[in-house]
C-alpha atoms as a PDB file:
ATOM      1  CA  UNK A   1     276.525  12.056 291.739  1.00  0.00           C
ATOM      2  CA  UNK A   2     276.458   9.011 294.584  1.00  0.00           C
ATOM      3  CA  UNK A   3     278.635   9.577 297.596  1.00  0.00           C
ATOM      4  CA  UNK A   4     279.943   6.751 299.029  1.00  0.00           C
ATOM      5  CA  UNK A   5     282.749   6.697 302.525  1.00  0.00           C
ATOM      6  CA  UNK A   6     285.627   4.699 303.232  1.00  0.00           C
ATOM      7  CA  UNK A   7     289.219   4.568 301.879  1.00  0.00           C
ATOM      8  CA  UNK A   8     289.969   5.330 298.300  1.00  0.00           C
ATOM      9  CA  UNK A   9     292.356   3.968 296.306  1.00  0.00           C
ATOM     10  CA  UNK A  10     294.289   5.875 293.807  1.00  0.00           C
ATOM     11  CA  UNK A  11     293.425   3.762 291.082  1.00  0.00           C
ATOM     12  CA  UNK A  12     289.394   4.428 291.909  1.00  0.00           C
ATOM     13  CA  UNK A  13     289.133   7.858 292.554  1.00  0.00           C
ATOM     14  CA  UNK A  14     287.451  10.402 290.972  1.00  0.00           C
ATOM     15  CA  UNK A  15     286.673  13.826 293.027  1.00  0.00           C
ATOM     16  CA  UNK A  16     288.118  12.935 296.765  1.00  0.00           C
ATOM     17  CA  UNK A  17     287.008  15.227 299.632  1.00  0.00           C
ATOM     18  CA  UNK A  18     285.952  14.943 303.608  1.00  0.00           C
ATOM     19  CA  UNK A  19     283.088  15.307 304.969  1.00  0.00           C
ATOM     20  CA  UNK A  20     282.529  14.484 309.112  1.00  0.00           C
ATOM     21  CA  UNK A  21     286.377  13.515 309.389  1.00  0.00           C
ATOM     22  CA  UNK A  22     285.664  10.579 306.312  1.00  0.00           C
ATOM     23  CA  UNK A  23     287.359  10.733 303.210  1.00  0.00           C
ATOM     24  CA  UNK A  24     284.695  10.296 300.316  1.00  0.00           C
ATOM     25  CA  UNK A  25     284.316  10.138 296.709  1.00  0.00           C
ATOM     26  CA  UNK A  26     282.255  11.683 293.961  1.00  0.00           C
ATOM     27  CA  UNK A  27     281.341   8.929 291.627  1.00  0.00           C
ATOM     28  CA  UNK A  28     280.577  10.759 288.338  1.00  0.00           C
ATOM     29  CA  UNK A  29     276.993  10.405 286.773  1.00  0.00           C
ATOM     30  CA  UNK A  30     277.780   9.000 282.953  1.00  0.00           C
ATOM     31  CA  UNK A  31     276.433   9.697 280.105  1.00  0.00           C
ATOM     32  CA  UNK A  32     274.694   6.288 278.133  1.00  0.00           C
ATOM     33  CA  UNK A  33     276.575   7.215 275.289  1.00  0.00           C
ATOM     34  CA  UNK A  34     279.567   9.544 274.034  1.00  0.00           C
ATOM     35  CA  UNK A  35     279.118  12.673 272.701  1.00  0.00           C
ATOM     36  CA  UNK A  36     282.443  14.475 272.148  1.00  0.00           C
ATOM     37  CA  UNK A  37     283.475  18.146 270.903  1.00  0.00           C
ATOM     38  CA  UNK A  38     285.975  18.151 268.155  1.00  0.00           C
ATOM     39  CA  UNK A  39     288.288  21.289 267.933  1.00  0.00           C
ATOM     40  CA  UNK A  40     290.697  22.738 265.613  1.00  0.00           C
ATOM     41  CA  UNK A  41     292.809  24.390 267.745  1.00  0.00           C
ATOM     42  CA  UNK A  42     290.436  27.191 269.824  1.00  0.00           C
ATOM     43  CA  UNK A  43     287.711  26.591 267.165  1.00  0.00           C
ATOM     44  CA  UNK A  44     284.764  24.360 267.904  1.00  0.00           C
ATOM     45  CA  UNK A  45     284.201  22.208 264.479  1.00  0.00           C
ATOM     46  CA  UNK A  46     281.998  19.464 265.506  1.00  0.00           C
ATOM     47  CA  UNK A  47     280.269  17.670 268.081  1.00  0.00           C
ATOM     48  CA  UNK A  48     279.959  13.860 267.711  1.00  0.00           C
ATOM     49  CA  UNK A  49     277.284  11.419 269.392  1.00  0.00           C
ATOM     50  CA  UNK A  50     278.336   7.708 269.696  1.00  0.00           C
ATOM     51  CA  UNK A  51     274.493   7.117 267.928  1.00  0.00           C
ATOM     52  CA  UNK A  52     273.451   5.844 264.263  1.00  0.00           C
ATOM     53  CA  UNK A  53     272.353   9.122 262.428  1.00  0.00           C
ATOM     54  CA  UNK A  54     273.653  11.306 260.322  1.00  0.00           C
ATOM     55  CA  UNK A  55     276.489  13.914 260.617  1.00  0.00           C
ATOM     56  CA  UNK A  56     275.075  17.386 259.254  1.00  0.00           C
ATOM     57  CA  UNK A  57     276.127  20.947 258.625  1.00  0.00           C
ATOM     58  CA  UNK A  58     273.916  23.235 260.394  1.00  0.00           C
ATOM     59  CA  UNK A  59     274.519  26.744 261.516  1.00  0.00           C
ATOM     60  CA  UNK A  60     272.051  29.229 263.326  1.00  0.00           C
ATOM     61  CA  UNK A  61     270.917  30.499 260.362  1.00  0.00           C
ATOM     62  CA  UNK A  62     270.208  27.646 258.455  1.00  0.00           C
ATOM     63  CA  UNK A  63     269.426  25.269 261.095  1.00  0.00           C
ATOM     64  CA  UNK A  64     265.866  23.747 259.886  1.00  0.00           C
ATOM     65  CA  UNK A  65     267.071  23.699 256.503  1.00  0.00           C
ATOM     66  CA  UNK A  66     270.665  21.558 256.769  1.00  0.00           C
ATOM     67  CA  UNK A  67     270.030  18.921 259.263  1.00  0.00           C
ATOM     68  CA  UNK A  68     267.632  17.076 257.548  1.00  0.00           C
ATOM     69  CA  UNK A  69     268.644  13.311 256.368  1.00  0.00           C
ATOM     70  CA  UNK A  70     269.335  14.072 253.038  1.00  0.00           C
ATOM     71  CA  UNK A  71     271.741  16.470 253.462  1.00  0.00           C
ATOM     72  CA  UNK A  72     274.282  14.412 256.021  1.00  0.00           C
ATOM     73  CA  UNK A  73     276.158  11.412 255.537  1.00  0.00           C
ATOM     74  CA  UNK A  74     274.267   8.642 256.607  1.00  0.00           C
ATOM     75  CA  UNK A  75     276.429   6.402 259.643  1.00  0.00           C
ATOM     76  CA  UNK A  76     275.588   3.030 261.748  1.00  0.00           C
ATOM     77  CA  UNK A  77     278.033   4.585 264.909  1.00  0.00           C
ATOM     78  CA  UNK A  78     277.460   8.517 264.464  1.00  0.00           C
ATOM     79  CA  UNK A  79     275.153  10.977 264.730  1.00  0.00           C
ATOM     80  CA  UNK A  80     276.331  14.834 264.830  1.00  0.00           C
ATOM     81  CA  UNK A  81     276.824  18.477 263.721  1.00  0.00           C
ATOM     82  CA  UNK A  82     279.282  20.361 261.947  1.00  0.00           C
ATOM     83  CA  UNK A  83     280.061  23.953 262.637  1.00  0.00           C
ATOM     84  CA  UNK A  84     282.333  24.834 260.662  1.00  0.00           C
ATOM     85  CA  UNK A  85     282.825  24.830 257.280  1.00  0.00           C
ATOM     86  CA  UNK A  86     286.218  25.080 256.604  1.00  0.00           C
ATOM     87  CA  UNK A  87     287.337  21.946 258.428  1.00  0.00           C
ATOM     88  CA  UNK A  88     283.934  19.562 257.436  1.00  0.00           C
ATOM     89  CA  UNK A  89     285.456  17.680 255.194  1.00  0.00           C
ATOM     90  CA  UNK A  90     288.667  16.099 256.913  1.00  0.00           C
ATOM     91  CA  UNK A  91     285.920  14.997 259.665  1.00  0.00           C
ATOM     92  CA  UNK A  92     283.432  13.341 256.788  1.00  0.00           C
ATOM     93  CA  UNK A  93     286.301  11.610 255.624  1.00  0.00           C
ATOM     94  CA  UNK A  94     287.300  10.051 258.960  1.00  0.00           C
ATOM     95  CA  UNK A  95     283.581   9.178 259.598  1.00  0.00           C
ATOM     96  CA  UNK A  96     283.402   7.838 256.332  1.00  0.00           C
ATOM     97  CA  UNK A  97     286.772   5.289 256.795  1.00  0.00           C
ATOM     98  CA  UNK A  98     286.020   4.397 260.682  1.00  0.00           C
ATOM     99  CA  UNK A  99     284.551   0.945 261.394  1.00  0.00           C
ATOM    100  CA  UNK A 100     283.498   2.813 264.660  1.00  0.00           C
ATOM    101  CA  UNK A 101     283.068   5.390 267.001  1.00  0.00           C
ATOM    102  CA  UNK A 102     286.252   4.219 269.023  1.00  0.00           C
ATOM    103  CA  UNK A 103     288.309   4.027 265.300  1.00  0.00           C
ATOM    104  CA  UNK A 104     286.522   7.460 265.164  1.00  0.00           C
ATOM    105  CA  UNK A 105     288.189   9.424 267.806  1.00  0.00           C
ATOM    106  CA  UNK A 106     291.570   7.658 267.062  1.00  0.00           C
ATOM    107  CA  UNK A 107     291.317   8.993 263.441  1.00  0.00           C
ATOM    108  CA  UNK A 108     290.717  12.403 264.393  1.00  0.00           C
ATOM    109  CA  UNK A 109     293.662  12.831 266.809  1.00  0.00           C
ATOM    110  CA  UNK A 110     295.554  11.476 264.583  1.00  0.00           C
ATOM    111  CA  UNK A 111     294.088  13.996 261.790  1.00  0.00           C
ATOM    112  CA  UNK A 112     295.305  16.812 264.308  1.00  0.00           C
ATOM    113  CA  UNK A 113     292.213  17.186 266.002  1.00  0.00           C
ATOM    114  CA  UNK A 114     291.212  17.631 269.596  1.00  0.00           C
ATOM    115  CA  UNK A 115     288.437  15.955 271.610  1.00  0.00           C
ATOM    116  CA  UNK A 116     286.631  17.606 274.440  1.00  0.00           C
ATOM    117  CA  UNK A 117     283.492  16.316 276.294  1.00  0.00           C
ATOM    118  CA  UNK A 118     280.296  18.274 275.348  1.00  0.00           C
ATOM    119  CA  UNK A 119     277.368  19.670 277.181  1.00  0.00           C
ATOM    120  CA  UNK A 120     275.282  19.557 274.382  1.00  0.00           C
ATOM    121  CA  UNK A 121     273.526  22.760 272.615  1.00  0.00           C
ATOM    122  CA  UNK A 122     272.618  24.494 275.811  1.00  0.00           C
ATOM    123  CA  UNK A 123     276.865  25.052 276.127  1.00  0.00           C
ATOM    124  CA  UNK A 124     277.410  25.700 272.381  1.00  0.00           C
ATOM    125  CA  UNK A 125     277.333  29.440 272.458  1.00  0.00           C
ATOM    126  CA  UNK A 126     279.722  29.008 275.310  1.00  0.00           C
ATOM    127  CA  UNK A 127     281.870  26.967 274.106  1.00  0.00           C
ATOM    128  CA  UNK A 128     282.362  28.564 270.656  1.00  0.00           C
ATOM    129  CA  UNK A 129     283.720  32.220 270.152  1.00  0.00           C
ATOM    130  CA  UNK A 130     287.638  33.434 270.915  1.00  0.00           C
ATOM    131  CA  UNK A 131     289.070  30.728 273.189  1.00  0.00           C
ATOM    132  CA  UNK A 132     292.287  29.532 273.982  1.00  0.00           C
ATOM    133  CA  UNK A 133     293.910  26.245 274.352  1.00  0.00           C
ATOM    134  CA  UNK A 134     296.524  24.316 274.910  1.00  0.00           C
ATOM    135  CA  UNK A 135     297.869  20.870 274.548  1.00  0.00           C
ATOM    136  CA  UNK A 136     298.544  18.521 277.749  1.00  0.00           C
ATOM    137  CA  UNK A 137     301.725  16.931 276.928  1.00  0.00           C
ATOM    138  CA  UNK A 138     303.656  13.987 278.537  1.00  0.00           C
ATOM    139  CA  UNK A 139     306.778  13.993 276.167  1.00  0.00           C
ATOM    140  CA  UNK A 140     306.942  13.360 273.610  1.00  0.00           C
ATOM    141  CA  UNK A 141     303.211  12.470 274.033  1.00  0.00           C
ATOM    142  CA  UNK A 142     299.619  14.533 273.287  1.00  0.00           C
ATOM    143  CA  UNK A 143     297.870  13.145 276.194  1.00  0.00           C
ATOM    144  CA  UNK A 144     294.528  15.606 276.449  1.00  0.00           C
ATOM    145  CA  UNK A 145     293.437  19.260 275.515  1.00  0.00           C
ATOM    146  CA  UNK A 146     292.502  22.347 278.075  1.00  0.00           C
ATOM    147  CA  UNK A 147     290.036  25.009 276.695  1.00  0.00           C
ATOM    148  CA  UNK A 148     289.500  28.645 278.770  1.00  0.00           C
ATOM    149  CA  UNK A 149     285.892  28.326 278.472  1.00  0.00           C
ATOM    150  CA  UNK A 150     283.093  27.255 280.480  1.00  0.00           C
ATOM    151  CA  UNK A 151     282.802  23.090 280.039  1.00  0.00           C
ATOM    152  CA  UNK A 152     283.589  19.482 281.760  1.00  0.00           C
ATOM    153  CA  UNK A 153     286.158  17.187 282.676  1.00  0.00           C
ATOM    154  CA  UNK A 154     286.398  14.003 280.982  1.00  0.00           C
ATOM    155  CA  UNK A 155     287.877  11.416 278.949  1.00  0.00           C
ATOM    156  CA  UNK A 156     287.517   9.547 275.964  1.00  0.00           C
ATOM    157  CA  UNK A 157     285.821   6.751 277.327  1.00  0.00           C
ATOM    158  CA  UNK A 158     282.631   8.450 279.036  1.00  0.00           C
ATOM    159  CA  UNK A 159     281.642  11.678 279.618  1.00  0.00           C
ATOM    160  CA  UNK A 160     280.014  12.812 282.838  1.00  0.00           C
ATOM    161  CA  UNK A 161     276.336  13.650 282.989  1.00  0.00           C
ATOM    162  CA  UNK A 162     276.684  16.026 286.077  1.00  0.00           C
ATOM    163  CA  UNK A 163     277.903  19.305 286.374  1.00  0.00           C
ATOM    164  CA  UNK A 164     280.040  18.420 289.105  1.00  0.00           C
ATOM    165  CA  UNK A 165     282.288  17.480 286.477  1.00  0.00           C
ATOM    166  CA  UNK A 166     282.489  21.132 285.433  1.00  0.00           C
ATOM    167  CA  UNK A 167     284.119  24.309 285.789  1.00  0.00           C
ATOM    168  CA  UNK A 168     283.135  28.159 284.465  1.00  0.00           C
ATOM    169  CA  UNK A 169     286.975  28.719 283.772  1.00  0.00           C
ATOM    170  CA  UNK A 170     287.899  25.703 281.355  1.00  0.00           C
ATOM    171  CA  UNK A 171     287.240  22.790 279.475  1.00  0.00           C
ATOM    172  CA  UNK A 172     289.550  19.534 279.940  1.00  0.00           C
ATOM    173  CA  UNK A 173     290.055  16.179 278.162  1.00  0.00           C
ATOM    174  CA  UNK A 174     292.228  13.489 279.093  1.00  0.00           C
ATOM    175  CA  UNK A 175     292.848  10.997 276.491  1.00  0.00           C
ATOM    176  CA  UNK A 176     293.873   8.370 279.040  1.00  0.00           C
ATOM    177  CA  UNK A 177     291.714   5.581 280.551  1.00  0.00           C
ATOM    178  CA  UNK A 178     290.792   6.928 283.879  1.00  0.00           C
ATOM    179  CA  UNK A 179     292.236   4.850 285.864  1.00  0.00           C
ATOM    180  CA  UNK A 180     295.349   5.929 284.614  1.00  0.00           C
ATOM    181  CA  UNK A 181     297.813   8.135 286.620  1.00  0.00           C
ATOM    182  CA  UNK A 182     297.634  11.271 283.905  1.00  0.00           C
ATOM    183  CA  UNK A 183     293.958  11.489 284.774  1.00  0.00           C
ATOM    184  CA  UNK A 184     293.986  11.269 288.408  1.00  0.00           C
ATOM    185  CA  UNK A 185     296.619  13.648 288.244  1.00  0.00           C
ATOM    186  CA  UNK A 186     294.420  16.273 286.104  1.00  0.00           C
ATOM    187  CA  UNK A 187     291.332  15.591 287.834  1.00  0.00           C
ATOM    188  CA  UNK A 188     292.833  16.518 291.194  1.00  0.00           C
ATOM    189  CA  UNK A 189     294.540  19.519 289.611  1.00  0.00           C
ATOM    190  CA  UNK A 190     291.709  20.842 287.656  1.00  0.00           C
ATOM    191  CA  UNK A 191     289.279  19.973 291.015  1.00  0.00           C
ATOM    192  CA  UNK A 192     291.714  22.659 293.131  1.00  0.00           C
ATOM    193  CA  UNK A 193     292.160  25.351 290.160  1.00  0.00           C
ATOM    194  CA  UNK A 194     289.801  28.146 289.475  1.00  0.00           C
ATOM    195  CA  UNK A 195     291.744  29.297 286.298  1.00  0.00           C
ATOM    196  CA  UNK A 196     293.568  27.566 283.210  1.00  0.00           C
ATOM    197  CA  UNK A 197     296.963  29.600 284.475  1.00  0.00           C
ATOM    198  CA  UNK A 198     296.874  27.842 287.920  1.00  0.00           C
ATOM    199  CA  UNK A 199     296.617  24.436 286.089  1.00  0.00           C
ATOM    200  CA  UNK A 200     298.753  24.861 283.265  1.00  0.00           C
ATOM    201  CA  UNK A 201     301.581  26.320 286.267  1.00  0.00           C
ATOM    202  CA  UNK A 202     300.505  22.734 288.165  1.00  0.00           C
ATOM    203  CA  UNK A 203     301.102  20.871 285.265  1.00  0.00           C
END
């Protein structure tokens, strides 16, 4: 992450902090393209790349086998892997009636879904397993998703590259721009935490 002084407006920041009497902020290392967890509730179903490819179902055991072309749907926006069986279809249909990756995400949440930023298969194992999670509500409004397992903090828009943007004790999306207020608020909250009771008691 680059480090840069001087004042910081609430609209810019990201991770604020002082160092030598100087307020400074953590600009987050992104990601070139958006690769998202999809959960049902606690369970990890899917993790989506914002890449033309084909979205597979692959497990441990089968892995060689099932994510070969010809047995994924074929996509121009999407590239990706899905873990469990019992909700593939519902996310093959919304891949199959997006136009994109942004029309993607929207169809999911509204499916029931929730998005989470991914670490990619060196966090799987983490990240799947007995979990809990909980909804981040602005009523009468979803407006992200916290997981108690190891993961990032992002938002639907880019996900951070570093693990600066991380924490062991939970997982957070915000499904607000991030310049918004919401996700200055939960990226200052989630920055200070060091469990999912202290920020769900903050929020």
């Amino acid at each position: 992450a680059s480090v840069e002084g001087g004042h910081v407006s609430n609209s810019a920041a990201r991770s604020v902090f002082r160092r030598g009497g100087r307020i400074a902020r953590v600009l987050p290392n992104k990601l070139s393209f958006r690769i998202l967890d999809v959960y049902n509730g606690p369970i990890l179903v899917s993790c989506l790349e914002e890449r033309s490819g084909h979205v597979v179902l692959t497990s441990e055991e089968n892995k060689e086998r099932q994510e070969g072309a010809a047995n994924g749907l074929a996509s121009p926006f999407v590239k990706g892997r899905l873990f469990d069986t019992y909700s593939r279809q519902a996310v093959l249909q919304a891949v199959k009636t997006s136009s994109s990756y942004s029309n993607l995400l929207k169809r999911l949440l509204h499916a029931g879904f929730d998005l989470g930023p991914s670490n990619g298969d060196e966090g799987r194992v983490k990240r799947q397993g007995n979990a809990r999670c909980w909804r981040i509500v602005q009523e009468p409004i979803v407006v992200g998703a916290m997981w108690d397992r190891p993961g990032l903090f992002g938002c639907l828009r880019w996900q951070p590259s570093a693990s600066d943007f991380g924490q062991e004790w939970g997982t957070v999306c915000v499904y607000r721009d991030d310049s918004s207020p919401v996700y200055i608020q939960c990226w200052a909250i989630y920055q200070r935490c060091s469990s999912t009771a202290e920020m769900r008691a903050e929020l």
